[in-house]
C-alpha atoms as a PDB file:
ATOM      1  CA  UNK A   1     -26.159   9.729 -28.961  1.00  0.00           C
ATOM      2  CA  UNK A   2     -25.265   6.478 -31.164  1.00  0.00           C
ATOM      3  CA  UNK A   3     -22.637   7.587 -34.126  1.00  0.00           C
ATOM      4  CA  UNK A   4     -22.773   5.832 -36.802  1.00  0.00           C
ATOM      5  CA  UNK A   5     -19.961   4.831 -39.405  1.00  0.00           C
ATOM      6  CA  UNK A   6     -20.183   5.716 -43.205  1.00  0.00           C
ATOM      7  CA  UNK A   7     -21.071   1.913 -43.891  1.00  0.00           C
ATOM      8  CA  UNK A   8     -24.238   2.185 -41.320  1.00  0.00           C
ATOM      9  CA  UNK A   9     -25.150   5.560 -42.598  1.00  0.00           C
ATOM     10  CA  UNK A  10     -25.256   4.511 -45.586  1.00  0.00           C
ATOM     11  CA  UNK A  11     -26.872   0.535 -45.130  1.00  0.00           C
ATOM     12  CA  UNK A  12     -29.462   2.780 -42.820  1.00  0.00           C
ATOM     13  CA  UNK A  13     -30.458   5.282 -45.779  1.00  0.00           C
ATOM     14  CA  UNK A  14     -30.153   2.692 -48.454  1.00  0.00           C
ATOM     15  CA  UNK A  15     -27.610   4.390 -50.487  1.00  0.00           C
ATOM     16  CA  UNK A  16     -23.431   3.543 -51.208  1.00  0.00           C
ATOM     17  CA  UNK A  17     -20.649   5.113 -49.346  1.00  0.00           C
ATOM     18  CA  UNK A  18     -19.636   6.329 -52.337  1.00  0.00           C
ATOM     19  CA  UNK A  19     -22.731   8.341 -52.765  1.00  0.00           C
ATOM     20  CA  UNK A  20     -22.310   9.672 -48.759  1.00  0.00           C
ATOM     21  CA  UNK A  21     -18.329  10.647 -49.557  1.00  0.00           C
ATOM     22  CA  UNK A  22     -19.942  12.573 -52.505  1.00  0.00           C
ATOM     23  CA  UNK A  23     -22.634  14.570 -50.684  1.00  0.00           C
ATOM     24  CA  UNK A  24     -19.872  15.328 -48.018  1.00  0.00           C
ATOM     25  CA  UNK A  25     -17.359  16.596 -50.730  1.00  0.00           C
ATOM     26  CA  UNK A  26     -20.018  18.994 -52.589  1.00  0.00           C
ATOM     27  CA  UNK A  27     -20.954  20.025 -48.915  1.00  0.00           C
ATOM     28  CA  UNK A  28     -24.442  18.339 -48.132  1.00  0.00           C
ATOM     29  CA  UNK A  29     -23.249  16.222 -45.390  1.00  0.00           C
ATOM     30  CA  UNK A  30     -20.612  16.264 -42.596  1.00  0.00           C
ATOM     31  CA  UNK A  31     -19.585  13.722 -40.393  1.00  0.00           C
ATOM     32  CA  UNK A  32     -19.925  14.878 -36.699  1.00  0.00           C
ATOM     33  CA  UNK A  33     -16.291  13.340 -36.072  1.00  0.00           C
ATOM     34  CA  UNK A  34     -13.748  10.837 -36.911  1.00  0.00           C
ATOM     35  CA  UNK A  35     -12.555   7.974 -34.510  1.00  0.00           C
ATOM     36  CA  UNK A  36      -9.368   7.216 -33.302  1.00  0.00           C
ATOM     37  CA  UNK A  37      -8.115   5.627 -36.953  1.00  0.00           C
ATOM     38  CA  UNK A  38      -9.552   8.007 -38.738  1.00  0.00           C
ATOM     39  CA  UNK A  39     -13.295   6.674 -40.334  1.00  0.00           C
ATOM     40  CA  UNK A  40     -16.274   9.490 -40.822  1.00  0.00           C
ATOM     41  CA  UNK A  41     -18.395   9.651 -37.734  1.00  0.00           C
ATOM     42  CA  UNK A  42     -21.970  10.415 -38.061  1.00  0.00           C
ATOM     43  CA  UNK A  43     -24.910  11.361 -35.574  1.00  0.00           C
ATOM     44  CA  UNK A  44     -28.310  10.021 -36.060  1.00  0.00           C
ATOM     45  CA  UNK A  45     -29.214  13.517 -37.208  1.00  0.00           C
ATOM     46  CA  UNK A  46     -27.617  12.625 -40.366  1.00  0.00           C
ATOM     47  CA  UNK A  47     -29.587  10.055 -41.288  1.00  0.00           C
ATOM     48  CA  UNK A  48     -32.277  12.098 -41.325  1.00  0.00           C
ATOM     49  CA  UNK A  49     -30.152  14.785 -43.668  1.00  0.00           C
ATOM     50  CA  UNK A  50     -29.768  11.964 -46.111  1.00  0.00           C
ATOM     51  CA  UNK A  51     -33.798  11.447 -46.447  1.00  0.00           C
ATOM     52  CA  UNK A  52     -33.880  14.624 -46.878  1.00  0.00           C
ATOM     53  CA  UNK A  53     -31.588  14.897 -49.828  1.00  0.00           C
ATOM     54  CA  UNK A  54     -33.095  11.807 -51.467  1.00  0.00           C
ATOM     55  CA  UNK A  55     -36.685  12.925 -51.255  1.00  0.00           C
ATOM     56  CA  UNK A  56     -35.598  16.338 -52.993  1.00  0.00           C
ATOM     57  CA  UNK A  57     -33.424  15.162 -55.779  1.00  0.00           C
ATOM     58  CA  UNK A  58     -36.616  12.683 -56.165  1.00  0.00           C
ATOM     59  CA  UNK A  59     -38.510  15.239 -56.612  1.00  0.00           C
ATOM     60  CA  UNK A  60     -35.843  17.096 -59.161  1.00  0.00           C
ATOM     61  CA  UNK A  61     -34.128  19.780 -57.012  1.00  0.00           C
ATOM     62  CA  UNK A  62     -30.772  20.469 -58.118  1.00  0.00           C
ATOM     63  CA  UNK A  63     -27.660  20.209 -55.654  1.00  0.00           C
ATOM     64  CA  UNK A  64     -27.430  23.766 -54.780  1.00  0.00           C
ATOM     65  CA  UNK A  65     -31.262  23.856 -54.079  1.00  0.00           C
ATOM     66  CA  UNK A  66     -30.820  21.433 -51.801  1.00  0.00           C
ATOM     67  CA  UNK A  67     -28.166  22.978 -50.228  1.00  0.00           C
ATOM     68  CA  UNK A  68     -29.844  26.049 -49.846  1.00  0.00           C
ATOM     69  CA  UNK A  69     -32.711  24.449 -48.542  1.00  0.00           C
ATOM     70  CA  UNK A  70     -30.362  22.369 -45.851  1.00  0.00           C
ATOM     71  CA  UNK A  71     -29.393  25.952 -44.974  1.00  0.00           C
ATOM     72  CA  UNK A  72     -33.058  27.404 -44.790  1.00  0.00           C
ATOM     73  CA  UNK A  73     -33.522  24.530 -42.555  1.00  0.00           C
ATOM     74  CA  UNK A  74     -31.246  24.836 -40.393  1.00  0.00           C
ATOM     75  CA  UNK A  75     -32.012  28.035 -39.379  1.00  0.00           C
ATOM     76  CA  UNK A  76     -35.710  28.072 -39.686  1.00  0.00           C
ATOM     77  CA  UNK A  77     -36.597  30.886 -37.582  1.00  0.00           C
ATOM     78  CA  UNK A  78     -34.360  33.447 -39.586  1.00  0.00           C
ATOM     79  CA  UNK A  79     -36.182  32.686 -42.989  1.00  0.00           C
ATOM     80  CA  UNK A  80     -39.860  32.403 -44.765  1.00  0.00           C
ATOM     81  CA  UNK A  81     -41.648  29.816 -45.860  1.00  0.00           C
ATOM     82  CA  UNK A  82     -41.614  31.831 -49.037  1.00  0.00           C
ATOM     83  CA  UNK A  83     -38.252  31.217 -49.423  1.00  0.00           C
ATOM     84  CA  UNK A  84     -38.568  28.070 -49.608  1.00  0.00           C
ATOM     85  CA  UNK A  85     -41.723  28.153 -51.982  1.00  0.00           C
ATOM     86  CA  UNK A  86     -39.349  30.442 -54.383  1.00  0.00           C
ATOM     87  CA  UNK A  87     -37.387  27.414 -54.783  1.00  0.00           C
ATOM     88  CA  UNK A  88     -39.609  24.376 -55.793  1.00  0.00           C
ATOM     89  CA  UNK A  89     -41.852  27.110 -57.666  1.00  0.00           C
ATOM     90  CA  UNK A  90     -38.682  27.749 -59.792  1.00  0.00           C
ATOM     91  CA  UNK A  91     -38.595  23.977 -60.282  1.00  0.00           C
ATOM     92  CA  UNK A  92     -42.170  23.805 -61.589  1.00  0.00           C
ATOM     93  CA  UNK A  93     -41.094  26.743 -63.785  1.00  0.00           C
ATOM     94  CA  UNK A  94     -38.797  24.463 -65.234  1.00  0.00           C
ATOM     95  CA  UNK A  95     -40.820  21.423 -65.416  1.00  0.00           C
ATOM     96  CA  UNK A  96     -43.723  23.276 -67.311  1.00  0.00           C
ATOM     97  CA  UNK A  97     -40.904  24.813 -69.899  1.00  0.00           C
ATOM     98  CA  UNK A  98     -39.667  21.066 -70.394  1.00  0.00           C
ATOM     99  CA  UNK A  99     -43.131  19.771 -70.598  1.00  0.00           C
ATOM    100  CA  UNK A 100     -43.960  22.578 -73.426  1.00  0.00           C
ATOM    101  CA  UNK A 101     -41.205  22.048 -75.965  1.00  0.00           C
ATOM    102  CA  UNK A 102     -41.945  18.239 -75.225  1.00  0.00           C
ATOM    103  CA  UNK A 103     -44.950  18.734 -76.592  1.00  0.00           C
ATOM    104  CA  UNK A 104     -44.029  20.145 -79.259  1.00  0.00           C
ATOM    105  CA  UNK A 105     -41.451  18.030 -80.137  1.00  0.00           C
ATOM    106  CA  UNK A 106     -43.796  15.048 -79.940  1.00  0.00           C
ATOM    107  CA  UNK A 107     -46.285  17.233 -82.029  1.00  0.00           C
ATOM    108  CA  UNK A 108     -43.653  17.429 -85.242  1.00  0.00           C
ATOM    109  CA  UNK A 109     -42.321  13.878 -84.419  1.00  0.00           C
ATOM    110  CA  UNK A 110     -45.762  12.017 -84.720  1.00  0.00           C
ATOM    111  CA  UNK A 111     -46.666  13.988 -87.690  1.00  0.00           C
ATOM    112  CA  UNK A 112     -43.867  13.402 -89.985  1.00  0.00           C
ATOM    113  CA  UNK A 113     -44.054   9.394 -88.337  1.00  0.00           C
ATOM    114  CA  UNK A 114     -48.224   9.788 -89.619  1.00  0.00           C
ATOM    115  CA  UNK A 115     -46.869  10.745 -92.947  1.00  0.00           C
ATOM    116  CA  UNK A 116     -44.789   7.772 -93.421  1.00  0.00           C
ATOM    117  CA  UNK A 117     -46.256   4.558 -95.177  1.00  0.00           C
ATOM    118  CA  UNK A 118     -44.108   2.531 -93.021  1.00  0.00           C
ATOM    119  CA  UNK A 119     -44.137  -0.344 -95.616  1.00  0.00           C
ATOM    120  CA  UNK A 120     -41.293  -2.993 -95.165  1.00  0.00           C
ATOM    121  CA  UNK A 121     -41.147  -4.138 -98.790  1.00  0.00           C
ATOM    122  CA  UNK A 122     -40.989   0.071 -99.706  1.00  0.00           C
ATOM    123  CA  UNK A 123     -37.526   1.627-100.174  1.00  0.00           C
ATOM    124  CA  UNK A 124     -36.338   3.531 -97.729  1.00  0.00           C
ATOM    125  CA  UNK A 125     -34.623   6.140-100.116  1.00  0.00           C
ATOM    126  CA  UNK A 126     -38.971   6.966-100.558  1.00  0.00           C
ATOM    127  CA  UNK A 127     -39.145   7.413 -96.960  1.00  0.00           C
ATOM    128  CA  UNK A 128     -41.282  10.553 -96.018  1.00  0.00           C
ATOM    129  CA  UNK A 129     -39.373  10.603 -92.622  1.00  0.00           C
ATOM    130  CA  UNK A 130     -35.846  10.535 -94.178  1.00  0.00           C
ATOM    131  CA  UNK A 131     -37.332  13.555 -96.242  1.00  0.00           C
ATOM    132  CA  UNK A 132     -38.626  15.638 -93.673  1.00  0.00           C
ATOM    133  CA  UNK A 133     -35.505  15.371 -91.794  1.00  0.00           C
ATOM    134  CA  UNK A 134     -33.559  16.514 -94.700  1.00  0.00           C
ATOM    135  CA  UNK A 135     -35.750  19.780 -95.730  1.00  0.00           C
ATOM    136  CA  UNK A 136     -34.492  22.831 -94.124  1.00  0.00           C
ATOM    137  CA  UNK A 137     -38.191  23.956 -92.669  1.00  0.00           C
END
């Protein structure tokens, strides 16, 4: 099996060293070995641990989601597929919280922005937004 240095790792999965010293120091990746003088050693299984990673912090997934999901995956056969469900449903949880006080955030925001004349020659000491900010409701 071809073993790859940190540089090729990384060149192959289109991310820094940096970034592959990080996932091995929060415990996402491991190199397989280290030569002779010492440099990080990886198989071309971890190439394929990097997608991985990538894809799911694309998608949102936290560190230690990942992580546990890198576990679940590694030993397949001793867990459910509704483990791993539990975990991006938890996400879309989340998302759909975030999504609902966005709205209403935008909701108050273009309302008191509505209310405003928005006239450049007006003073802005008259401005309805500077107002609405300032009432206590």
């Amino acid at each position: 099996m071809k073993m790859l240095q940190i540089g090729q790792l990384a060149k192959q999965a289109g991310v820094s060293g940096d970034t592959l010293r990080f996932y091995e120091k929060v415990g996402l990746l491991k190199p397989t070995s280290r030569s002779e003088s010492g440099y990080r050693l990886y198989n071309e299984d971890a190439l394929s641990r990097v997608h991985f990673i990538m894809k799911a912090k694309r998608l949102g997934l936290t560190l230690d989601d990942i992580q546990e999901m890198l576990e679940i995956r590694l030993e397949a056969s001793q867990h459910s597929c509704a483990e791993v469900k539990g975990i991006t449903q938890k996400k879309l949880d989340e998302i759909d919280q975030k999504i609902a006080e966005l709205t209403q955030i935008r909701v108050a925001l273009k309302k008191i922005n509505d209310a405003c004349c928005g006239h450049a020659d007006d003073n802005a000491s008259h401005c309805s937004i500077l107002g609405a900010l300032e009432t206590n409701v």
